[in-house]
N, C-alpha and C. Protein backbone atom coordinates (compact mmCIF):
# COMPACT_ATOMS: atom_id res chain seq x y z
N UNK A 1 100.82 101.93 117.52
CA UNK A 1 99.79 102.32 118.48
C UNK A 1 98.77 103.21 117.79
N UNK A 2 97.02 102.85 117.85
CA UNK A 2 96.33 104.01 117.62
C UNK A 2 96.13 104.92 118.34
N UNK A 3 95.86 106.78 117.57
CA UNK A 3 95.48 107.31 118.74
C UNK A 3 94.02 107.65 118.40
N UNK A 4 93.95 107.74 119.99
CA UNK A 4 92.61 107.89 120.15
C UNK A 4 92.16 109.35 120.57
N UNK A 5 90.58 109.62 120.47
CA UNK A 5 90.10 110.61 120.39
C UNK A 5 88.82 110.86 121.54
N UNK A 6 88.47 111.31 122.87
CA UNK A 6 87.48 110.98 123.55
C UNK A 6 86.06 111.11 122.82
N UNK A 7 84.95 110.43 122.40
CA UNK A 7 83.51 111.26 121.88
C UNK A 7 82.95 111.91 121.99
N UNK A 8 83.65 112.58 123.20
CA UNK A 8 83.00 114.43 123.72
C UNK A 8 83.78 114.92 122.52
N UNK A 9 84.83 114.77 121.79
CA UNK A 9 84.77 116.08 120.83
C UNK A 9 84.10 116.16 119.63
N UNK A 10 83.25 114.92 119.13
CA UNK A 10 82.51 114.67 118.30
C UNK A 10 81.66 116.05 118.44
N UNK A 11 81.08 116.23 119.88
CA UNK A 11 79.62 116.72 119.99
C UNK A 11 80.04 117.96 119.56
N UNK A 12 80.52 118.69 119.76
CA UNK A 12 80.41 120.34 118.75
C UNK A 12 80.08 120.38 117.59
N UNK A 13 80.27 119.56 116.94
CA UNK A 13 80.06 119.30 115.48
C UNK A 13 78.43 119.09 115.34
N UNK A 14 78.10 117.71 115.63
CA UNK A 14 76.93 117.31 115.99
C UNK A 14 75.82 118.10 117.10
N UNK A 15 76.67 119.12 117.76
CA UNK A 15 75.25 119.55 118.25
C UNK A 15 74.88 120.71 117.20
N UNK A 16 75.89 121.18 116.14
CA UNK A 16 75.29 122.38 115.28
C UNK A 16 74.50 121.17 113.98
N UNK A 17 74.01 120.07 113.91
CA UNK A 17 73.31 119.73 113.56
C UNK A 17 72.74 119.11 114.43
N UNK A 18 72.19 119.19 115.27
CA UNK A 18 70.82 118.58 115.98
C UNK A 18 71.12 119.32 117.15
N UNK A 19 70.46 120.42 117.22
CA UNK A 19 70.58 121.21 118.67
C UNK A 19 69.33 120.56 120.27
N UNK A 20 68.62 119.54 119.94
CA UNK A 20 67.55 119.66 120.80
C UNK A 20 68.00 117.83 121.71
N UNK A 21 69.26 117.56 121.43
CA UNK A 21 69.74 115.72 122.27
C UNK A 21 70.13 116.52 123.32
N UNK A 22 69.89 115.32 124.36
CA UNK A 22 70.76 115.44 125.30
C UNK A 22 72.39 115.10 125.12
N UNK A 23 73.33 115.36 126.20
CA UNK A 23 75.01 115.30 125.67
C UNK A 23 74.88 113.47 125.68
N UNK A 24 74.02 112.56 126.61
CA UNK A 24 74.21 111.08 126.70
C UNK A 24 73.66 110.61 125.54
N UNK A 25 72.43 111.32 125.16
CA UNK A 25 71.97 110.60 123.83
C UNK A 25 73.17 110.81 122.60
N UNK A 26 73.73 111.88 122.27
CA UNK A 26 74.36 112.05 121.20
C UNK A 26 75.81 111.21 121.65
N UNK A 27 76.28 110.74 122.83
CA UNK A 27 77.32 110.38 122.81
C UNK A 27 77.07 108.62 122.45
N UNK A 28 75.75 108.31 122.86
CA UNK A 28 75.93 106.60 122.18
C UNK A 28 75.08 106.85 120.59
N UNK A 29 74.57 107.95 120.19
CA UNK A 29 74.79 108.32 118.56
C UNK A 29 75.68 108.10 118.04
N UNK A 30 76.78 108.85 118.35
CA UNK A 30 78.21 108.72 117.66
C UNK A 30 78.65 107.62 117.95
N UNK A 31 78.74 107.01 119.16
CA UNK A 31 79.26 105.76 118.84
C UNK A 31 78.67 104.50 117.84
N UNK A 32 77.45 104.85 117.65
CA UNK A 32 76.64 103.37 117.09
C UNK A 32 77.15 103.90 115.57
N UNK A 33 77.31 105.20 115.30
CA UNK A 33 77.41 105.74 113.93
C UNK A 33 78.73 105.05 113.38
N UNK A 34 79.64 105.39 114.60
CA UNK A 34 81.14 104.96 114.35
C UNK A 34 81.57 103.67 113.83
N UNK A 35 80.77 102.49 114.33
CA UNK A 35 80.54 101.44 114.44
C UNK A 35 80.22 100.89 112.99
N UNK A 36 78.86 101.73 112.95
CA UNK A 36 78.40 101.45 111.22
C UNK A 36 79.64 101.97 110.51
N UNK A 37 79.75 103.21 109.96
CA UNK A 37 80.60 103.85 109.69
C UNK A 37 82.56 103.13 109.16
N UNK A 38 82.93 102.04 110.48
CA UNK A 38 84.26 101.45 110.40
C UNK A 38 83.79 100.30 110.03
N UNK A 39 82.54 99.30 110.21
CA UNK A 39 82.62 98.30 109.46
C UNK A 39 82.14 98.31 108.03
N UNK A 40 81.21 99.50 107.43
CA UNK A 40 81.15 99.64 105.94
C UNK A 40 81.79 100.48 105.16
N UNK A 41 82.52 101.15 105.59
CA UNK A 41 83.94 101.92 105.31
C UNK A 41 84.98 101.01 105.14
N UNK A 42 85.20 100.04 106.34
CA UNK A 42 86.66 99.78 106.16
C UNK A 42 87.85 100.76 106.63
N UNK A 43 87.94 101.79 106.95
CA UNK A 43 88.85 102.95 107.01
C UNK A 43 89.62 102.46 108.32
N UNK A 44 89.29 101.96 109.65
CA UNK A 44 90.05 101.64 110.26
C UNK A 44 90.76 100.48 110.32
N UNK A 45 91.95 100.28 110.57
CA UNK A 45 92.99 99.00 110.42
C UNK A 45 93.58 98.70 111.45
N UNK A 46 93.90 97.54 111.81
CA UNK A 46 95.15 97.13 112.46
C UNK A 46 95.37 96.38 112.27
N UNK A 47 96.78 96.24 112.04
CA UNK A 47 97.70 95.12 111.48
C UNK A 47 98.69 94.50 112.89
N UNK A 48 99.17 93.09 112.71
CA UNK A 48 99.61 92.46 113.86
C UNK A 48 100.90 91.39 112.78
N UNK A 49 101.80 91.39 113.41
CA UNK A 49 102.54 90.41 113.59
C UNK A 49 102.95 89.37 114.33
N UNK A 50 102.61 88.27 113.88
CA UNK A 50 102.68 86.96 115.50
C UNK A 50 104.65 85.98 114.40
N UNK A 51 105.36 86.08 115.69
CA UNK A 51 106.46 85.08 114.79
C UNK A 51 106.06 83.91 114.65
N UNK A 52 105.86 83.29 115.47
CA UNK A 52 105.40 81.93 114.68
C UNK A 52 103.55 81.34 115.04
N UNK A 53 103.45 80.59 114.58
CA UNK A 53 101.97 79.66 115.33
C UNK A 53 102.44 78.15 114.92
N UNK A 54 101.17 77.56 115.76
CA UNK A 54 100.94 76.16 115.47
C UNK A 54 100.15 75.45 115.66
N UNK A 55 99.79 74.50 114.92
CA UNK A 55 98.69 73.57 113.73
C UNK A 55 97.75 73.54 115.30
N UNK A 56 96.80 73.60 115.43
CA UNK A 56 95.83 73.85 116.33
C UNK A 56 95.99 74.97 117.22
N UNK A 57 96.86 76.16 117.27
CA UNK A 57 96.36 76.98 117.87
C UNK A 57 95.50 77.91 117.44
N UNK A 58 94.42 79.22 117.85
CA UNK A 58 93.95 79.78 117.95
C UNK A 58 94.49 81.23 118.17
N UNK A 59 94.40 82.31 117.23
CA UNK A 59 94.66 82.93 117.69
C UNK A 59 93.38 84.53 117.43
N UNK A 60 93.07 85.09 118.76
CA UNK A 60 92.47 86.28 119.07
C UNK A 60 93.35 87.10 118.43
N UNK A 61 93.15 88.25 116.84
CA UNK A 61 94.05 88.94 115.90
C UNK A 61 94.23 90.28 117.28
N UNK A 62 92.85 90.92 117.36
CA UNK A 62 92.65 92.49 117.76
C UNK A 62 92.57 92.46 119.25
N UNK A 63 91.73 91.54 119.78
CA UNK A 63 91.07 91.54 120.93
C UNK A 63 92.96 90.86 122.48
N UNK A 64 93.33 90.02 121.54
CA UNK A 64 94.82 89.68 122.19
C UNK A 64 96.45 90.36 121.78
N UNK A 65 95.83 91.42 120.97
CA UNK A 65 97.06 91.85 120.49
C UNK A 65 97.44 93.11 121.29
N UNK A 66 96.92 93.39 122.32
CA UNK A 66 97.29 94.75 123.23
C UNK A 66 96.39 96.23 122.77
N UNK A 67 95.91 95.75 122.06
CA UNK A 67 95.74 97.33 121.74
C UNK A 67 94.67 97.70 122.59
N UNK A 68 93.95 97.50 122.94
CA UNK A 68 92.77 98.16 123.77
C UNK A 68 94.15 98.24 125.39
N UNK A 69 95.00 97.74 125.96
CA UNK A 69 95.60 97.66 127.13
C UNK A 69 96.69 99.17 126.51
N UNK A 70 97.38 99.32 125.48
CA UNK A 70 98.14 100.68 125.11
C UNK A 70 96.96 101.63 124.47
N UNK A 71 95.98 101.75 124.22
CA UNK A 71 94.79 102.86 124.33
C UNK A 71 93.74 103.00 125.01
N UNK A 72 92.96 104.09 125.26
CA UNK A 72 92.28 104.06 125.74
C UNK A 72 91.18 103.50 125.29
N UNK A 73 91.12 103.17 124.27
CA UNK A 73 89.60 103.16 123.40
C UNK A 73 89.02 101.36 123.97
N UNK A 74 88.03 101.14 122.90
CA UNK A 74 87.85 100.00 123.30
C UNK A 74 87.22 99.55 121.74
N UNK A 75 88.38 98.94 121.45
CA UNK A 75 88.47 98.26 119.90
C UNK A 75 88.57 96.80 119.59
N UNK A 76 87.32 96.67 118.80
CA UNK A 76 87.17 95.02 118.31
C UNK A 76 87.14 94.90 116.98
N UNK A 77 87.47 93.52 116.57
CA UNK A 77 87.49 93.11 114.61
C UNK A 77 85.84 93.33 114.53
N UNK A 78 86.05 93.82 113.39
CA UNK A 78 85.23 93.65 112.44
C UNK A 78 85.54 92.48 111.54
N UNK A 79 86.60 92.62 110.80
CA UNK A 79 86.84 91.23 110.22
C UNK A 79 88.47 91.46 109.92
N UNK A 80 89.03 90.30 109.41
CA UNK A 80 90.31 90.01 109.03
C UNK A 80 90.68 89.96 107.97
N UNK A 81 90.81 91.43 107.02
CA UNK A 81 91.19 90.74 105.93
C UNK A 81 92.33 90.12 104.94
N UNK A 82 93.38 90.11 105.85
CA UNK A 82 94.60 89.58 105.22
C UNK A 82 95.21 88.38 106.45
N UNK A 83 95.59 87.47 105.71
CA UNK A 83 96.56 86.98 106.76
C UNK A 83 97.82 86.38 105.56
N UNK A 84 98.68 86.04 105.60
CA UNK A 84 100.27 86.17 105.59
C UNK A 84 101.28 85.62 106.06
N UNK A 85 102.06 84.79 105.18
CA UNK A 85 103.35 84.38 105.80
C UNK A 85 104.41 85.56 104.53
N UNK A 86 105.19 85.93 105.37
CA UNK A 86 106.39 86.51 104.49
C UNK A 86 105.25 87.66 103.05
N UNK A 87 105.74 86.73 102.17
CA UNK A 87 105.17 87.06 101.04
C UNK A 87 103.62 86.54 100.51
N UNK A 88 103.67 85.86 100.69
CA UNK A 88 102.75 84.88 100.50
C UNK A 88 100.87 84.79 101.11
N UNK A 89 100.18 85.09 100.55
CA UNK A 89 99.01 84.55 101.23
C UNK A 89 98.22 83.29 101.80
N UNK A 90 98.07 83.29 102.91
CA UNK A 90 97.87 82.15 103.78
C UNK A 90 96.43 81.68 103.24
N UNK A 91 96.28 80.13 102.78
CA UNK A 91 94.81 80.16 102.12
C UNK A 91 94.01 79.53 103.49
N UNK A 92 92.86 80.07 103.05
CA UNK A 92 91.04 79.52 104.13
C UNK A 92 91.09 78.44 103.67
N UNK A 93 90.77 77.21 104.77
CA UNK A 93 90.96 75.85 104.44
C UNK A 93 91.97 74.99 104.85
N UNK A 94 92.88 75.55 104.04
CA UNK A 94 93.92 74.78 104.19
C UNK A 94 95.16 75.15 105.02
N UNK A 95 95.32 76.30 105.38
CA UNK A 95 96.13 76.98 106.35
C UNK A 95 95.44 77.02 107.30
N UNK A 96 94.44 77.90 107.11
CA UNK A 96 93.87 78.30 108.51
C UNK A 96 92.30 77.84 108.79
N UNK A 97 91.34 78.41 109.41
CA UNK A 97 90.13 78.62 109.40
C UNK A 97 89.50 79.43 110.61
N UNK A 98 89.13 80.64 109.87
CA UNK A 98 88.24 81.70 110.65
C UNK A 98 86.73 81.43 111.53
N UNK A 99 87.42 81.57 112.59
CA UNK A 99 86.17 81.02 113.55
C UNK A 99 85.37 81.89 113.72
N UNK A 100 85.39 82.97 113.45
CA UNK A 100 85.23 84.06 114.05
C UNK A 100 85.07 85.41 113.50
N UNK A 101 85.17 86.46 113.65
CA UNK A 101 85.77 87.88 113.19
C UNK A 101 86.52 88.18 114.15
N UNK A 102 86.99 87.35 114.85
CA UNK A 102 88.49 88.04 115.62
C UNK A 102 89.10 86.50 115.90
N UNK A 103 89.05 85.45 115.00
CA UNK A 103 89.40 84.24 115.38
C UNK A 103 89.99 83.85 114.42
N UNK A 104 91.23 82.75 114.38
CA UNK A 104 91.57 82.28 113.30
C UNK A 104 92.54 81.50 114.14
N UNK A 105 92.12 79.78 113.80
CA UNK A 105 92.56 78.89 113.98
C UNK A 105 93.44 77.95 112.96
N UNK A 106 94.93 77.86 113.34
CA UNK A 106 95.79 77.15 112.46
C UNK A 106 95.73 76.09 112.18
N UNK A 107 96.22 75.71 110.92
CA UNK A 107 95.77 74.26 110.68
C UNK A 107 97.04 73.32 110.26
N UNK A 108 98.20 74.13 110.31
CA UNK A 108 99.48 73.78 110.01
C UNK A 108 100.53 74.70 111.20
N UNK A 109 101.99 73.96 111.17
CA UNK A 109 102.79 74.97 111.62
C UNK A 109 103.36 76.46 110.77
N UNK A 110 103.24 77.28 111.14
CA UNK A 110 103.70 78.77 110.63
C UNK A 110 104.83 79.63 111.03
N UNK A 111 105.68 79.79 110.54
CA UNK A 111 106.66 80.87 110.66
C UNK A 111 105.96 82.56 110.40
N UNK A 112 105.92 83.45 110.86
CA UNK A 112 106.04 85.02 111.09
C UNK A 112 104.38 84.68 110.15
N UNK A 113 103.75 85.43 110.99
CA UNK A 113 102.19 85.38 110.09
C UNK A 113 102.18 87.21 110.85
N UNK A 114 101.52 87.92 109.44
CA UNK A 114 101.02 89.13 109.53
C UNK A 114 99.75 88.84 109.38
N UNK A 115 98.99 90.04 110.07
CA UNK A 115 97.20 89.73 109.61
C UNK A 115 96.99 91.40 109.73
N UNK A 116 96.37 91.76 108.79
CA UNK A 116 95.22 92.75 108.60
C UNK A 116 93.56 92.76 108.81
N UNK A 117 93.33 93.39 109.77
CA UNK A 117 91.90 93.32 110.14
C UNK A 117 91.36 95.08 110.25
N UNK A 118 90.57 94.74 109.81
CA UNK A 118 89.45 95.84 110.12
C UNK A 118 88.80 95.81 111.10
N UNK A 119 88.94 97.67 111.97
CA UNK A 119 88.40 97.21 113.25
C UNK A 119 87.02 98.61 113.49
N UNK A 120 86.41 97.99 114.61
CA UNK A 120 85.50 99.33 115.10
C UNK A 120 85.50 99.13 116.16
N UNK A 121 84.82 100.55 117.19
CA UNK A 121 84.65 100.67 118.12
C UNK A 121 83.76 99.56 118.80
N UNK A 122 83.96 99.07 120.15
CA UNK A 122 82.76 98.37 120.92
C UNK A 122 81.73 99.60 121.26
N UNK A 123 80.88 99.18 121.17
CA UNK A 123 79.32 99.94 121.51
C UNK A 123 79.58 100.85 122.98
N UNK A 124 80.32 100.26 123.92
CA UNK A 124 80.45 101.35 125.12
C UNK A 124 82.10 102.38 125.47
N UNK A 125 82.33 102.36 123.81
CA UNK A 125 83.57 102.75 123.72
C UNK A 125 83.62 104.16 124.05
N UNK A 126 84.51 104.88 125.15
CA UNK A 126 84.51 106.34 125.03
C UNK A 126 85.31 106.99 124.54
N UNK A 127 86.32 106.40 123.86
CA UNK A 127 87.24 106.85 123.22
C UNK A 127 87.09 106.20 121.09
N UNK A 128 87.29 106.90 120.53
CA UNK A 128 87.36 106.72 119.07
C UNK A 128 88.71 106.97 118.42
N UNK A 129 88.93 106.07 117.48
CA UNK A 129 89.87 106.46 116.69
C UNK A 129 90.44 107.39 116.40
N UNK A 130 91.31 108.32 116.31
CA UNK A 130 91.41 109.54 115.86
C UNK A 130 90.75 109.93 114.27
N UNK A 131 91.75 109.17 113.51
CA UNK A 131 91.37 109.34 111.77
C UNK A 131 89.91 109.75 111.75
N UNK A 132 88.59 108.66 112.93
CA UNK A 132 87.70 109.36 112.64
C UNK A 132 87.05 111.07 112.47
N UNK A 133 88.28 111.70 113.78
CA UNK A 133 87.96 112.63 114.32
C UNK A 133 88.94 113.70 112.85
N UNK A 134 89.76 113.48 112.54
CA UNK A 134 90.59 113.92 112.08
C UNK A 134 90.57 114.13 110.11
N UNK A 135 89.72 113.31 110.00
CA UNK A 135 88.90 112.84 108.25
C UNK A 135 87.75 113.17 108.51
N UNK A 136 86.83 111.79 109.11
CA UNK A 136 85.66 111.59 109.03
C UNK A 136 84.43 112.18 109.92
N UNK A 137 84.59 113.05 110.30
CA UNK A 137 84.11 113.94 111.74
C UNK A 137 83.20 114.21 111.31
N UNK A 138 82.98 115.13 109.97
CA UNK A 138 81.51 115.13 109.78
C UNK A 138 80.71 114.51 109.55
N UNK A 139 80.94 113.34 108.30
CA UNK A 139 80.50 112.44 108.15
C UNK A 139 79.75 111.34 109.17
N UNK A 140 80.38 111.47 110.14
CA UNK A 140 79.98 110.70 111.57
C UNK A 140 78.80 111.36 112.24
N UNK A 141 79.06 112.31 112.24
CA UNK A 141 78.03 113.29 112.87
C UNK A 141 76.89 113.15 112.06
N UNK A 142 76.46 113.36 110.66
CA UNK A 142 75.53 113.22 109.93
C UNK A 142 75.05 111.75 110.14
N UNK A 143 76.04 110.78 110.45
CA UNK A 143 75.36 109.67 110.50
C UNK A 143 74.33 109.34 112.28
N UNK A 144 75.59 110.39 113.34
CA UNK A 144 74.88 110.34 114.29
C UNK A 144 73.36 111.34 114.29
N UNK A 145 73.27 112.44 113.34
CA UNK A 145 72.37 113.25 113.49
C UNK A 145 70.80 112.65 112.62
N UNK A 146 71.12 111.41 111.95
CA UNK A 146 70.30 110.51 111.11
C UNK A 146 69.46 109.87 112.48
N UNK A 147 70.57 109.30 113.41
CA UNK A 147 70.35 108.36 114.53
C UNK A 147 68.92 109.13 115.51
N UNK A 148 69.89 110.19 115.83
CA UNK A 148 68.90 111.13 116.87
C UNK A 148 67.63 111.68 116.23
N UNK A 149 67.50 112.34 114.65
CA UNK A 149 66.62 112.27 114.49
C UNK A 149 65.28 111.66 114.08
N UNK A 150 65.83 109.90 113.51
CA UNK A 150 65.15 109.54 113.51
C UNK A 150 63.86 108.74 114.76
N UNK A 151 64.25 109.42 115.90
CA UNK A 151 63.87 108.81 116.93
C UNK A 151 62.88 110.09 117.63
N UNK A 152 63.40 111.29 116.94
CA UNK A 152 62.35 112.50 116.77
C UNK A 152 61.20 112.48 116.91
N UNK A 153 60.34 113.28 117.32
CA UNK A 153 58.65 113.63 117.14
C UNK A 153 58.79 115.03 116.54
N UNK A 154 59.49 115.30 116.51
CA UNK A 154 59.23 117.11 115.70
C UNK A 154 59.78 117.07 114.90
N UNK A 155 60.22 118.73 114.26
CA UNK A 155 60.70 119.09 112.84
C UNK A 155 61.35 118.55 112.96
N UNK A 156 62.80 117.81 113.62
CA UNK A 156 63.23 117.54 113.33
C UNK A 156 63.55 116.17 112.29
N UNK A 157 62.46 115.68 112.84
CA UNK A 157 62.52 114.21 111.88
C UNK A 157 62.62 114.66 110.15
N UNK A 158 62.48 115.65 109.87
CA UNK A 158 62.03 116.01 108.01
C UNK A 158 63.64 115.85 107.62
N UNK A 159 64.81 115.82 109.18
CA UNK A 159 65.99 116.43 108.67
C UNK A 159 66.71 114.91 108.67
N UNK A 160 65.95 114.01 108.68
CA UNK A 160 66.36 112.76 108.83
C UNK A 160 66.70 111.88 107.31
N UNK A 161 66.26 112.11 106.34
CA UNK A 161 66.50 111.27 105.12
C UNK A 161 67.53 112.19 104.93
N UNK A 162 68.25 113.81 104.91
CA UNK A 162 69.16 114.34 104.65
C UNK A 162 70.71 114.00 105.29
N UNK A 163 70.30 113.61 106.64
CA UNK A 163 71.72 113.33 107.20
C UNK A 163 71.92 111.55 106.70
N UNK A 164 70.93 110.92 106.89
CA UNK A 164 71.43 109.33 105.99
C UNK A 164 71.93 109.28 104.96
N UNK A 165 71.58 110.64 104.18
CA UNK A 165 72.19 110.66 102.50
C UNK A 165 73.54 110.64 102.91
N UNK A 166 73.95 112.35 103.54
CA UNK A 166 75.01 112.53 103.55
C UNK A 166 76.20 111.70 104.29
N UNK A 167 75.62 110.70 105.35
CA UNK A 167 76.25 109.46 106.02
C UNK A 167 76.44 108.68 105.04
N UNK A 168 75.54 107.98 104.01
CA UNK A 168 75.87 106.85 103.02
C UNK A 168 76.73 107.28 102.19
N UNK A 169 76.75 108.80 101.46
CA UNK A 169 77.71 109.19 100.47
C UNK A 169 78.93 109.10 101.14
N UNK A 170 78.97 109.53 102.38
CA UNK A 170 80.79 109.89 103.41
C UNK A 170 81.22 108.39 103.54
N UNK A 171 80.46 106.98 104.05
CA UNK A 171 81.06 106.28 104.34
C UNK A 171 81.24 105.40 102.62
N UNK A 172 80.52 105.73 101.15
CA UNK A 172 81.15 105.32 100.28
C UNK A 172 82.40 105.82 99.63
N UNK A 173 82.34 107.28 100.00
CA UNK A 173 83.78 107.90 99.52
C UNK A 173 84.89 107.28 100.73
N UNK A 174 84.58 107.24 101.72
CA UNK A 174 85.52 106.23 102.89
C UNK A 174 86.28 104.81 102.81
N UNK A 175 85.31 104.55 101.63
CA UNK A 175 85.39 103.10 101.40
C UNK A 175 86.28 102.92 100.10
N UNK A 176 85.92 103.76 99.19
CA UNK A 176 87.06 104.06 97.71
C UNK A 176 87.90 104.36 98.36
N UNK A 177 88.16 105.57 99.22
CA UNK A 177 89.39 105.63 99.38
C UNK A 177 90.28 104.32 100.11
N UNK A 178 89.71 103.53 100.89
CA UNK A 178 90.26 102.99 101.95
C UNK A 178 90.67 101.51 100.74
N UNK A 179 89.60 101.13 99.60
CA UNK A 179 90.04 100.20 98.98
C UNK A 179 91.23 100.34 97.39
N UNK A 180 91.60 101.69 97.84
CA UNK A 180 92.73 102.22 96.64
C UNK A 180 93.85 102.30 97.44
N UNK A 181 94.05 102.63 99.03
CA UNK A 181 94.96 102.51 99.78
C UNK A 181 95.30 101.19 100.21
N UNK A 182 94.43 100.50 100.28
CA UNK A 182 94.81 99.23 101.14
C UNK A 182 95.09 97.80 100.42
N UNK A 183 96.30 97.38 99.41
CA UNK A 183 96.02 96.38 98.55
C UNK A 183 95.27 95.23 99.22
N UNK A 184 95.19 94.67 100.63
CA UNK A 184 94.76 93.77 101.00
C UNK A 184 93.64 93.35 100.28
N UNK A 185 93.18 94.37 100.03
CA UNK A 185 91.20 94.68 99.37
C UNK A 185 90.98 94.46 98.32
N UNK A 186 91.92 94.28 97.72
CA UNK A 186 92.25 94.40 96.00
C UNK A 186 92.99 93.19 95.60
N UNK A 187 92.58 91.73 96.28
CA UNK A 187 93.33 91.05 96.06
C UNK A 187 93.65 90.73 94.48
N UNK A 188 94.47 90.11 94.60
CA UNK A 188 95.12 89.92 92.95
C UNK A 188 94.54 88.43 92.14
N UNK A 189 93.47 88.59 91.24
CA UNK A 189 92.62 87.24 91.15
C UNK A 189 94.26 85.69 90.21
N UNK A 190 94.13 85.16 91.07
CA UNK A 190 94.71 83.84 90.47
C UNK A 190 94.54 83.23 89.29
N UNK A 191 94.72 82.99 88.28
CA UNK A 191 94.17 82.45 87.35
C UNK A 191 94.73 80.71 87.57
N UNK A 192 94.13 79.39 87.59
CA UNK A 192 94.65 78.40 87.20
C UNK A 192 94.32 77.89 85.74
N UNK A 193 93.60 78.63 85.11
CA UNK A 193 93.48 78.08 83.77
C UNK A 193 94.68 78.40 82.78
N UNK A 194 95.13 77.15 81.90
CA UNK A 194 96.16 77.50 81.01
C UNK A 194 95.48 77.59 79.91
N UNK A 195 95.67 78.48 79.07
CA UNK A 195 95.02 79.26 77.67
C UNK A 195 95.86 78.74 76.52
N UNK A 196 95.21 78.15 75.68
CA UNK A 196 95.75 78.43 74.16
C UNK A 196 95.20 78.88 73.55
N UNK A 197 95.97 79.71 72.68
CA UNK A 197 95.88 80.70 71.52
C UNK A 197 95.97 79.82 70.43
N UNK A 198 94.93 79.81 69.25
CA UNK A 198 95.77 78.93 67.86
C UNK A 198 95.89 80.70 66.74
């Protein structure tokens, strides 16, 4: 189960950088930030286990796997990046085929398939991830304080190329980290060529 975090606690953070939003503007800030933020990061996950499938079904990874019904939040794929039998990686094509970013249709029968997907918030989500709140809090905020000010008429706009910096640097250190933790990301390249040495 993820936990979740409401986006009212974002705003303390974010209102000591941008004191002049309203609480509604900064709350769909943070969310659109969040959004950017989990799909070019990568940092949020959920992983699913289905026991079996079969050769024409369909299956919804994030959106049918319960999790938005056991949290409050309201969480969709971004994309899928692992899928899995046992050990083994399930190949595009010939196993399966991704309809979607929350779709993946079988193309054979399957015993126990795991899938890894990357997920983010939906746009009217009032609840967030925790990890965001709990890691990435500032970082979010700079990306929401980019949002609000670029939509500025006053000083504030000068403070606008500063919080995008510090948003692009947070969600690339987000992203090293998330692709040194997560082998999915790091797949292991195949070689079919056989080499001779003379």
């Amino acid at each position: 189960m993820m936990n979740m975090v409401p986006v009212d606690d974002f705003i303390p953070m974010l209102r000591s950088m941008v004191s002049n939003a309203i609480t509604l503007e900064m709350k769909s800030a943070i969310v659109q930030a969040a959004i950017t933020f989990c799909r070019k990061s990568k940092v949020v996950i959920h992983t699913r286990t289905i026991d079996s499938v079969f050769a024409g079904e369909t299956v919804r990874v994030v959106e049918n796997s319960g999790i938005n019904r056991r949290t409050p939040g309201s969480i969709k794929s971004a994309e899928i990046v692992s899928i899995k039998s046992g050990n083994d990686d399930l190949t595009p094509g010939s196993d399966y085929i991704n309809d979607g970013l929350d779709s993946v249709k079988f193309k054979r029968d399957i015993g126990e398939v795991d899938f890894v997907a990357i997920v983010e918030p939906d746009l009217n989500a009032k609840f967030l991830p925790a990890i965001l709140m709990s890691d990435w809090c500032n970082v979010l905020c700079h990306g929401a304080a980019s949002i609000l000010n670029s939509k500025s008429s006053g000083p504030e706009v000068q403070m606008t190329s500063f919080h995008e910096r510090e948003f692009i640097d947070g969600i690339r250190r987000a992203y090293r980290w998330r692709v040194e933790t997560l082998p999915e990301l790091n797949p292991k390249v195949k070689s079919n060529r056989s080499r001779e040495f003379f």
